[in-house]
Protein backbone atom coordinates (compact mmCIF):
# COMPACT_ATOMS: atom_id res chain seq x y z
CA UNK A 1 104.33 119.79 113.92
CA UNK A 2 105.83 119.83 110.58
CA UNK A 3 105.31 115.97 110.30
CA UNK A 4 101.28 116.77 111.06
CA UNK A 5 100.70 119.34 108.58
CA UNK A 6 103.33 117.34 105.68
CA UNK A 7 100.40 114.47 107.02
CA UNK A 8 97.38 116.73 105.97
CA UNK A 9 99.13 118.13 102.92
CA UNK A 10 99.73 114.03 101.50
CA UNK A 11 95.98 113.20 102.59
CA UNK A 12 94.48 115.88 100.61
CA UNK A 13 96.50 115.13 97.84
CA UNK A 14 95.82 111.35 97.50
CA UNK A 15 91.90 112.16 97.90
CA UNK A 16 92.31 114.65 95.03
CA UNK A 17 93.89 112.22 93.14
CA UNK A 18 91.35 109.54 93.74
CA UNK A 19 88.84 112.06 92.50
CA UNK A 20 89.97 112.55 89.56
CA UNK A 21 90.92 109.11 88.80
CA UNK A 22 87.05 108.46 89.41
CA UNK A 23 85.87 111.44 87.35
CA UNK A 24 87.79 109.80 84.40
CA UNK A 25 86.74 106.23 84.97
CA UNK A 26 83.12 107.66 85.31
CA UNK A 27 83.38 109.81 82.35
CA UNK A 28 85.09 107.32 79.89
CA UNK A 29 87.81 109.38 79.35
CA UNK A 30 90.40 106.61 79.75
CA UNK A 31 90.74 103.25 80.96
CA UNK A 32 92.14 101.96 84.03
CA UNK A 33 95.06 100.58 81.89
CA UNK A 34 95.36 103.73 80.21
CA UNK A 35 95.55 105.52 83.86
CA UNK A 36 97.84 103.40 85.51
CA UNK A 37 100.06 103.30 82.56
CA UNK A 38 99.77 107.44 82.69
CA UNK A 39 100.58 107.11 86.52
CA UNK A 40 102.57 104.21 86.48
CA UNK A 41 101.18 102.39 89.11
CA UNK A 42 99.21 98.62 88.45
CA UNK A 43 95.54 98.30 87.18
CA UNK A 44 95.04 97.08 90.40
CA UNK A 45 96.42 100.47 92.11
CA UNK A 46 94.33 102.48 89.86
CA UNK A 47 91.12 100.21 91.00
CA UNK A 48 91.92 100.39 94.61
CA UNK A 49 91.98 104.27 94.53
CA UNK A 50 88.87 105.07 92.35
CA UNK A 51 86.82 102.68 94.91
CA UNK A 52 87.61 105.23 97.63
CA UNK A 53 85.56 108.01 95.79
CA UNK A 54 81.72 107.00 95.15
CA UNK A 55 80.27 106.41 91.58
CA UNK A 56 78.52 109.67 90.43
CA UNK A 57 75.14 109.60 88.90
């Protein structure tokens, strides 16, 4: 049961994260390299993740 709700916990976090990544590709407020340097993950990583969360208009 633990497993499950550790499951949920992870999901909601990575979506958040996504989010956010999106927010600040969308708003200009950095750069992918300046994210996944911030993160520490690759460019790549960083473009992976935003493209779960659609562009906002």
């Amino acid at each position: 049961m633990c497993d499950i709700v550790q499951g949920f916990v992870q999901e909601g976090r990575d979506q958040e994260k996504a989010e956010l990544i999106r927010k600040m590709l969308d708003t200009k407020f950095a750069t992918e390299q300046q994210i996944a340097d911030l993160l520490k993950i690759s460019v790549k990583e960083v473009k992976k993740i935003a493209a779960k969360v659609p562009v906002e208009v």
